[in-house]
N, C-alpha and C. Protein backbone atom coordinates (compact mmCIF):
# COMPACT_ATOMS: atom_id res chain seq x y z
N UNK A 1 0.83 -1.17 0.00
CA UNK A 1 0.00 0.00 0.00
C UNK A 1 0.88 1.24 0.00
N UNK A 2 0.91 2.16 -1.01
CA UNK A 2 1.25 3.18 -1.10
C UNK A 2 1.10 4.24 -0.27
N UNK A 3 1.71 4.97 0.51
CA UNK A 3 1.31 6.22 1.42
C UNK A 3 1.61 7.12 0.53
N UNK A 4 0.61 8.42 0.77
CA UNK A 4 1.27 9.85 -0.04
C UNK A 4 1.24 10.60 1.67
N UNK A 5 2.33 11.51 0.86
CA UNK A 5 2.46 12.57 2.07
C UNK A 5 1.72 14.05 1.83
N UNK A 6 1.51 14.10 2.60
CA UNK A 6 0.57 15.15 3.10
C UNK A 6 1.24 16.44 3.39
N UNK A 7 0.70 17.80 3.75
CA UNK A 7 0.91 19.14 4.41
C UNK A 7 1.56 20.09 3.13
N UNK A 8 2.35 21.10 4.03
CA UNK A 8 2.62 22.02 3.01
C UNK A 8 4.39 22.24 2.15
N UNK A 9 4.80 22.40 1.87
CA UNK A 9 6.29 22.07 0.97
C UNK A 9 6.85 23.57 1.62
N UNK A 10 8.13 23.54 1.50
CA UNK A 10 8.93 24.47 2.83
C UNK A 10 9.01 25.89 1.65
N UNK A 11 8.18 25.46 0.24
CA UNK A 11 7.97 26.63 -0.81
C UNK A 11 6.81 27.43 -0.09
N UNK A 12 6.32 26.71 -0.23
CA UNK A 12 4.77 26.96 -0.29
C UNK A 12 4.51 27.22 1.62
N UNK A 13 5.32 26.71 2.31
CA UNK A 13 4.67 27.79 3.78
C UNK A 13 6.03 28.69 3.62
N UNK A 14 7.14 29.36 2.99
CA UNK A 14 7.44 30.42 3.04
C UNK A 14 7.11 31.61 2.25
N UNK A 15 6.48 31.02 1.48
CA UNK A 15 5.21 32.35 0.51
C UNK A 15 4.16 32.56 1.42
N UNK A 16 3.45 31.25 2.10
CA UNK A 16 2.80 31.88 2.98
C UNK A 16 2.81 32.96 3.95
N UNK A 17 4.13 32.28 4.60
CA UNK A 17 4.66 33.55 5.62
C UNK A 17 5.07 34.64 5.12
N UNK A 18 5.44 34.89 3.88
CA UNK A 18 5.77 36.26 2.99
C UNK A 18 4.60 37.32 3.27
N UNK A 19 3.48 36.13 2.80
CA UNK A 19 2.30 37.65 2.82
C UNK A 19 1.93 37.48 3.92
N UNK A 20 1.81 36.84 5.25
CA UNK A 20 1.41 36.96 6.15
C UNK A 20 2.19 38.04 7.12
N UNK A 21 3.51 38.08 6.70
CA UNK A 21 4.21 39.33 7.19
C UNK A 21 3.57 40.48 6.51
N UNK A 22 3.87 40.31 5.18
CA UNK A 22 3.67 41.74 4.93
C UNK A 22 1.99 42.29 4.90
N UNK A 23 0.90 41.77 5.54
CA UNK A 23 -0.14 41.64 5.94
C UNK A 23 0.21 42.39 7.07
N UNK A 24 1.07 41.60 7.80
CA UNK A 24 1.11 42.25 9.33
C UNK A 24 2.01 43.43 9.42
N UNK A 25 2.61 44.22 8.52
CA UNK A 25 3.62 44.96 8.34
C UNK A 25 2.49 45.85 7.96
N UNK A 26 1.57 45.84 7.24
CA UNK A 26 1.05 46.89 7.06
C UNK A 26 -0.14 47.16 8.31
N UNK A 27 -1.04 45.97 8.48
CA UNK A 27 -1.51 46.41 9.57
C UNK A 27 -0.72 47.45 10.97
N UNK A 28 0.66 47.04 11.04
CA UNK A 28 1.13 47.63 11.86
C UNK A 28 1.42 49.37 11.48
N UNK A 29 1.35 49.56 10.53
CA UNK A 29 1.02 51.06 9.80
C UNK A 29 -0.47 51.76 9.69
N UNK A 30 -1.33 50.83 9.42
CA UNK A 30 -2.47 51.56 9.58
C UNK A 30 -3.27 51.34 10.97
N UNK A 31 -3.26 51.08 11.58
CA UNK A 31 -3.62 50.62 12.97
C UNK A 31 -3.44 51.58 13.76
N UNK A 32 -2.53 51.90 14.43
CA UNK A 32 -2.25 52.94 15.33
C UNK A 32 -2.98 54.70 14.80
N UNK A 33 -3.13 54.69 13.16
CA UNK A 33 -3.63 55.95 12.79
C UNK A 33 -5.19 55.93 13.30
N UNK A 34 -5.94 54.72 12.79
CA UNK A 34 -7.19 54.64 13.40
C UNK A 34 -7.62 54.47 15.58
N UNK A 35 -6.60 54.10 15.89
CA UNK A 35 -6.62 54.24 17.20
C UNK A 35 -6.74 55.83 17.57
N UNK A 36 -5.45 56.78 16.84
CA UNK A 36 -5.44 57.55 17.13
C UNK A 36 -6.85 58.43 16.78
N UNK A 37 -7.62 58.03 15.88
CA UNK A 37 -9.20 58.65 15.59
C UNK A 37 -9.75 58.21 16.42
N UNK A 38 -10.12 56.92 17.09
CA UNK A 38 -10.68 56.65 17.88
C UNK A 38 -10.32 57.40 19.36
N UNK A 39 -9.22 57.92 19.83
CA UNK A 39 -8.93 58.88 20.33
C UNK A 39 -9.25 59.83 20.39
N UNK A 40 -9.38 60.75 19.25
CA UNK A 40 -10.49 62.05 18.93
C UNK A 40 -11.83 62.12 18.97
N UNK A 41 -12.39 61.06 18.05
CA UNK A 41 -13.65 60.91 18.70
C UNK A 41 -14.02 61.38 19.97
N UNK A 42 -13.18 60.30 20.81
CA UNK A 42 -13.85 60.70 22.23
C UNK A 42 -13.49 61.57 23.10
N UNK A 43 -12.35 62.38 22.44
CA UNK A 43 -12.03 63.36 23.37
C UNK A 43 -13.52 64.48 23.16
N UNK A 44 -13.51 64.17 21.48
CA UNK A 44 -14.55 65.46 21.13
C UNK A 44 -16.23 64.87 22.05
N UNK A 45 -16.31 63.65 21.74
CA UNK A 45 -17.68 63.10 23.23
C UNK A 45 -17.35 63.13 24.50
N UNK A 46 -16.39 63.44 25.61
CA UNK A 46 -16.39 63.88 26.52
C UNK A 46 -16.49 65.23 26.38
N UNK A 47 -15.50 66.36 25.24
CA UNK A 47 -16.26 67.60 25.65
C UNK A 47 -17.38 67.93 25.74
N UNK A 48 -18.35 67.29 24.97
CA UNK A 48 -19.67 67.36 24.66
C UNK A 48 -20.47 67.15 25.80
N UNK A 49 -19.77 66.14 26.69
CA UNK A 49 -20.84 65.55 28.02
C UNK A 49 -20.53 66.35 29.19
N UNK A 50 -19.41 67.32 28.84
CA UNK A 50 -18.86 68.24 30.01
C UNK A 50 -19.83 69.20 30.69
N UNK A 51 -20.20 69.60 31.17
CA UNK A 51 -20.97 70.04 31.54
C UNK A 51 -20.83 71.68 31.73
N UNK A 52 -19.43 71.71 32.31
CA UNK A 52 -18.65 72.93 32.50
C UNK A 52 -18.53 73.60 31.28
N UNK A 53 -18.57 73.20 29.99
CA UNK A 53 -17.96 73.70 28.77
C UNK A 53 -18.85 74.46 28.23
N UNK A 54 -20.52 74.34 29.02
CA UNK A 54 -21.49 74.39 27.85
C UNK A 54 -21.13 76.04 27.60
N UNK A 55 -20.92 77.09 28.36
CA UNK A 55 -20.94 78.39 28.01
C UNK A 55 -19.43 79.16 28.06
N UNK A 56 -18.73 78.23 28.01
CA UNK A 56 -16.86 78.51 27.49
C UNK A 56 -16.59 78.82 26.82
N UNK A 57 -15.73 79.93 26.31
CA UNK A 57 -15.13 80.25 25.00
C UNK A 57 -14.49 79.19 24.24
N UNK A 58 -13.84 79.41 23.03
CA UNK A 58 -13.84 78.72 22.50
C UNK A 58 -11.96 78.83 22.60
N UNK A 59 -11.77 79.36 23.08
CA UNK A 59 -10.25 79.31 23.67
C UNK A 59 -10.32 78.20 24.39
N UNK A 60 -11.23 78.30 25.65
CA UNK A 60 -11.26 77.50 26.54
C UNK A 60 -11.10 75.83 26.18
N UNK A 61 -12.37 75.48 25.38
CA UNK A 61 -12.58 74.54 24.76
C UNK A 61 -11.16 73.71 23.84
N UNK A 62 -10.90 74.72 22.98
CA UNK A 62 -9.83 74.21 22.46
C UNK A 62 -8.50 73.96 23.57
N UNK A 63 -8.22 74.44 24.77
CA UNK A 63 -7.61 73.84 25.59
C UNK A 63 -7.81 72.66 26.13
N UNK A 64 -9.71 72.62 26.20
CA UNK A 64 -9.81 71.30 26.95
C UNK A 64 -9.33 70.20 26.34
N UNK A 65 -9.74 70.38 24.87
CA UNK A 65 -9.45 69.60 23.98
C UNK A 65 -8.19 68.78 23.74
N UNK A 66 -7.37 70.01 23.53
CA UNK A 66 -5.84 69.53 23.38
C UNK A 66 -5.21 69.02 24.79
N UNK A 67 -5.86 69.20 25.69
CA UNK A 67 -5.67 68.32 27.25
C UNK A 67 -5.92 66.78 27.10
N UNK A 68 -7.18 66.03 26.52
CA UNK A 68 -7.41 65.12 26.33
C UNK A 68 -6.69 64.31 25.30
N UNK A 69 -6.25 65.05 24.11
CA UNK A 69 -5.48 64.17 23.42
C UNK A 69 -4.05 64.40 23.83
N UNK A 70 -3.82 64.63 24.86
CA UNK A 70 -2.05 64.86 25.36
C UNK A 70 -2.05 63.42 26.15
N UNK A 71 -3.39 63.66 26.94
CA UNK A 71 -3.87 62.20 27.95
C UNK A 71 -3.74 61.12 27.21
N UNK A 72 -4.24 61.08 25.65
CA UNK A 72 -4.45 59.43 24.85
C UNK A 72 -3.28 59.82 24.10
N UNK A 73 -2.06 60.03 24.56
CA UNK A 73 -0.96 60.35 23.41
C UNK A 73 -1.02 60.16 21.90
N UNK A 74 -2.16 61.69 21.58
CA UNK A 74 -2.43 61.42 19.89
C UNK A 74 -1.64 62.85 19.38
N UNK A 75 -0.73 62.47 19.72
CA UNK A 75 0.15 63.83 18.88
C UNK A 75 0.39 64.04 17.58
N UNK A 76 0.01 63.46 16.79
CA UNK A 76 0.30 63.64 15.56
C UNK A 76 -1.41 65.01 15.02
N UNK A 77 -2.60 64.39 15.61
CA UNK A 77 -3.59 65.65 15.77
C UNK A 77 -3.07 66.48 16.65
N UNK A 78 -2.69 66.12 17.44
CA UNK A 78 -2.47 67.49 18.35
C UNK A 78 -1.67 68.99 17.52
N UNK A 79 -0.42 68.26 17.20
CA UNK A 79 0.36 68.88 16.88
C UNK A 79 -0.45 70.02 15.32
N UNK A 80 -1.31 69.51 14.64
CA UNK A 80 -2.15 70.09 13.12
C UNK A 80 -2.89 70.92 14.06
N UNK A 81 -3.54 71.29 15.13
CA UNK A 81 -4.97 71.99 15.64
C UNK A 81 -5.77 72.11 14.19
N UNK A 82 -6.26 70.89 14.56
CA UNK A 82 -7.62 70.69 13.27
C UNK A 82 -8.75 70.94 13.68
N UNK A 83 -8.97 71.58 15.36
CA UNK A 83 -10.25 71.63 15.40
C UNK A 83 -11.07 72.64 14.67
N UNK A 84 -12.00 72.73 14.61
CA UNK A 84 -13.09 74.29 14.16
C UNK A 84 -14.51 74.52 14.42
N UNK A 85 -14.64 75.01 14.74
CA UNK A 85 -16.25 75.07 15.23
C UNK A 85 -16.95 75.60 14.37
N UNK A 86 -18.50 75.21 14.54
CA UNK A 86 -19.02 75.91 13.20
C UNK A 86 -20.67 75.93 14.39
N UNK A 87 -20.94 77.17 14.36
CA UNK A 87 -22.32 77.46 15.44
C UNK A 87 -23.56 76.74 14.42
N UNK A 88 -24.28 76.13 14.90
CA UNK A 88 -25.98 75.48 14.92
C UNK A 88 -26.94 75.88 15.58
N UNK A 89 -27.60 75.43 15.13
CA UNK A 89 -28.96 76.17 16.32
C UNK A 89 -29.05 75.02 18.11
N UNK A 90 -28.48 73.75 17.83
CA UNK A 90 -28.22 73.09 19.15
C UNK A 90 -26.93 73.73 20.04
N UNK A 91 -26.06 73.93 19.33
CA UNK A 91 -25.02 74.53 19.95
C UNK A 91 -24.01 74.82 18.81
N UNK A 92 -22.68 74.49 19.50
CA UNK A 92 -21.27 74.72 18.63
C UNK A 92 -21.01 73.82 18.29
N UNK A 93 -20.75 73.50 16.87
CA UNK A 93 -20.56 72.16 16.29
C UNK A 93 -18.97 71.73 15.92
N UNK A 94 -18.15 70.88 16.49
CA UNK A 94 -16.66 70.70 16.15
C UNK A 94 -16.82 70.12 15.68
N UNK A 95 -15.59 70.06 15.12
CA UNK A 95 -15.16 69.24 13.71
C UNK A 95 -13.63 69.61 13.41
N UNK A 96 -13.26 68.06 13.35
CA UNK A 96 -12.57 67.91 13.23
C UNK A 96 -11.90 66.92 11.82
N UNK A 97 -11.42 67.57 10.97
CA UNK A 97 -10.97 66.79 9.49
C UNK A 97 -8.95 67.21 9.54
N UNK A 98 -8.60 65.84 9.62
CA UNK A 98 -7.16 65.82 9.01
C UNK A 98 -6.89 64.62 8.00
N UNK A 99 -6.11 64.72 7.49
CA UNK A 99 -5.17 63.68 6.75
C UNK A 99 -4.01 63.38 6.95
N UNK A 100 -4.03 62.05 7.33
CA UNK A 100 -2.73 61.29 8.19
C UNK A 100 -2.16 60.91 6.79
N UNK A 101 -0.38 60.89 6.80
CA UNK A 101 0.20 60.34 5.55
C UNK A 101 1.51 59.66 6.51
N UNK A 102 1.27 58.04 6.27
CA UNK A 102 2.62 57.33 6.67
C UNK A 102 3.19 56.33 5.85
N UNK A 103 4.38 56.58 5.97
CA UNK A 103 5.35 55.95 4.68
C UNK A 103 5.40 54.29 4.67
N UNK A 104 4.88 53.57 3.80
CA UNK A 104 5.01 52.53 3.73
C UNK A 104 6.26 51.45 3.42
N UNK A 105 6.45 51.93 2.38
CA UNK A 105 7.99 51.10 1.90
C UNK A 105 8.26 51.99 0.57
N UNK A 106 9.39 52.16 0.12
CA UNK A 106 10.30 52.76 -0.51
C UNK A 106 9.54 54.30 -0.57
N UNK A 107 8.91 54.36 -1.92
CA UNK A 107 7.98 55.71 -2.27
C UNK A 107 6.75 55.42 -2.11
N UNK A 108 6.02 54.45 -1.14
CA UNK A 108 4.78 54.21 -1.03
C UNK A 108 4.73 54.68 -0.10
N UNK A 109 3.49 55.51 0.46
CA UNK A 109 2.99 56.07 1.39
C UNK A 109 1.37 55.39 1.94
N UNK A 110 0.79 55.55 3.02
CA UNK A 110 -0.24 55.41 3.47
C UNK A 110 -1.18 56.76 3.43
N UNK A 111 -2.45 57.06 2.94
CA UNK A 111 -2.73 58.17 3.61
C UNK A 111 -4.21 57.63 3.69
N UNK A 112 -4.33 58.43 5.10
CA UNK A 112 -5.50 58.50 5.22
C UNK A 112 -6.56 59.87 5.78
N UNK A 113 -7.71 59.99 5.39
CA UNK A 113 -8.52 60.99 5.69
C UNK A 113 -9.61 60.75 6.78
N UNK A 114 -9.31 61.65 7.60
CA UNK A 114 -10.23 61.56 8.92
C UNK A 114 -11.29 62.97 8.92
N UNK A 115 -12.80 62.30 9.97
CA UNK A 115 -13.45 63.53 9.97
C UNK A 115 -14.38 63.35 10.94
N UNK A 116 -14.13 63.76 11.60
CA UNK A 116 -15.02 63.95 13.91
C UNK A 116 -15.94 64.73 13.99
N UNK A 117 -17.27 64.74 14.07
CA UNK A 117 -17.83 66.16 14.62
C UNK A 117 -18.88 65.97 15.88
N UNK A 118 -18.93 66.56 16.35
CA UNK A 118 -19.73 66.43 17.64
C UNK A 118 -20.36 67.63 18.34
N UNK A 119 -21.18 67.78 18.81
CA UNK A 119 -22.73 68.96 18.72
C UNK A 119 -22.31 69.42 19.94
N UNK A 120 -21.33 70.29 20.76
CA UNK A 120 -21.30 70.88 21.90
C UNK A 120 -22.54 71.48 22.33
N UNK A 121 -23.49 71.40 22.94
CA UNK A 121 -24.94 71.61 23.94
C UNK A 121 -25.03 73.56 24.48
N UNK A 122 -25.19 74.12 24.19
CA UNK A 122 -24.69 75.43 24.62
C UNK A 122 -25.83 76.18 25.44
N UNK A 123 -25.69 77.16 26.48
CA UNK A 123 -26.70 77.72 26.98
C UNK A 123 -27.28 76.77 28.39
N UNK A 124 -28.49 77.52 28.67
CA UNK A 124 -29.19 76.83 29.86
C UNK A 124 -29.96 75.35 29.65
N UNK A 125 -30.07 75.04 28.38
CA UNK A 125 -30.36 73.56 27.49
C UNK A 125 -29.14 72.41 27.74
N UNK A 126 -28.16 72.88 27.89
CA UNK A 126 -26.79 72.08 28.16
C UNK A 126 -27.29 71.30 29.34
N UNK A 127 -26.49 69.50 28.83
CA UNK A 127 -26.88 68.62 30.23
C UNK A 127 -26.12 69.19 31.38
């Protein structure tokens, strides 16, 4: 009785592992940019739930702001001040739009475009 052998040939699991690195080589590039949004987000939903903020300048605000992302070490927004406010009839509306660009391999780059906004509550209506 003939046996055949089975599994994978030492070709064929080091191509595997080729793209499975470079899978994980890039995840390791785009990953941390989306953390860092997920970071903004919520700095911009805690200002929003602040309570103190509702009738703050907008000096103020933008301090609080850049306080919270010093806390989730997102310096790469920090450093752009992308915030901007734009008034509504609920309140002051931020917003926040940047574009992250990180270098991939040789002349390849990553970029990506981000965009946050969140309804600051203003007046005696504020939670």
């Amino acid at each position: 009785m003939k046996q055949s052998q089975r599994g994978m040939t030492m070709l064929g699991f080091l191509i595997t592992l080729c793209v499975v690195i470079f899978f994980a080589y890039i995840a390791m590039t785009i990953v941390p940019m989306y953390i860092e949004f997920y970071s903004v987000k919520q700095a911009l939903k805690g200002l929003a739930n602040d309570s103190t903020l509702a009738d703050a300048p907008k000096d103020k605000i933008r301090q609080m702001y850049q306080r919270r992302l010093e806390m989730s070490y997102a310096d790469h927004v920090k450093k752009m001040d992308a915030l901007k406010f734009d008034s509504t009839d609920g309140g002051l509306k931020m917003v926040v739009d940047y574009e992250r660009r990180e270098p991939l391999m040789a002349n390849l780059d990553v970029v990506a475009k981000f965009h946050a906004e969140q309804v600051l509550p203003r007046g005696a209506g504020a939670n």
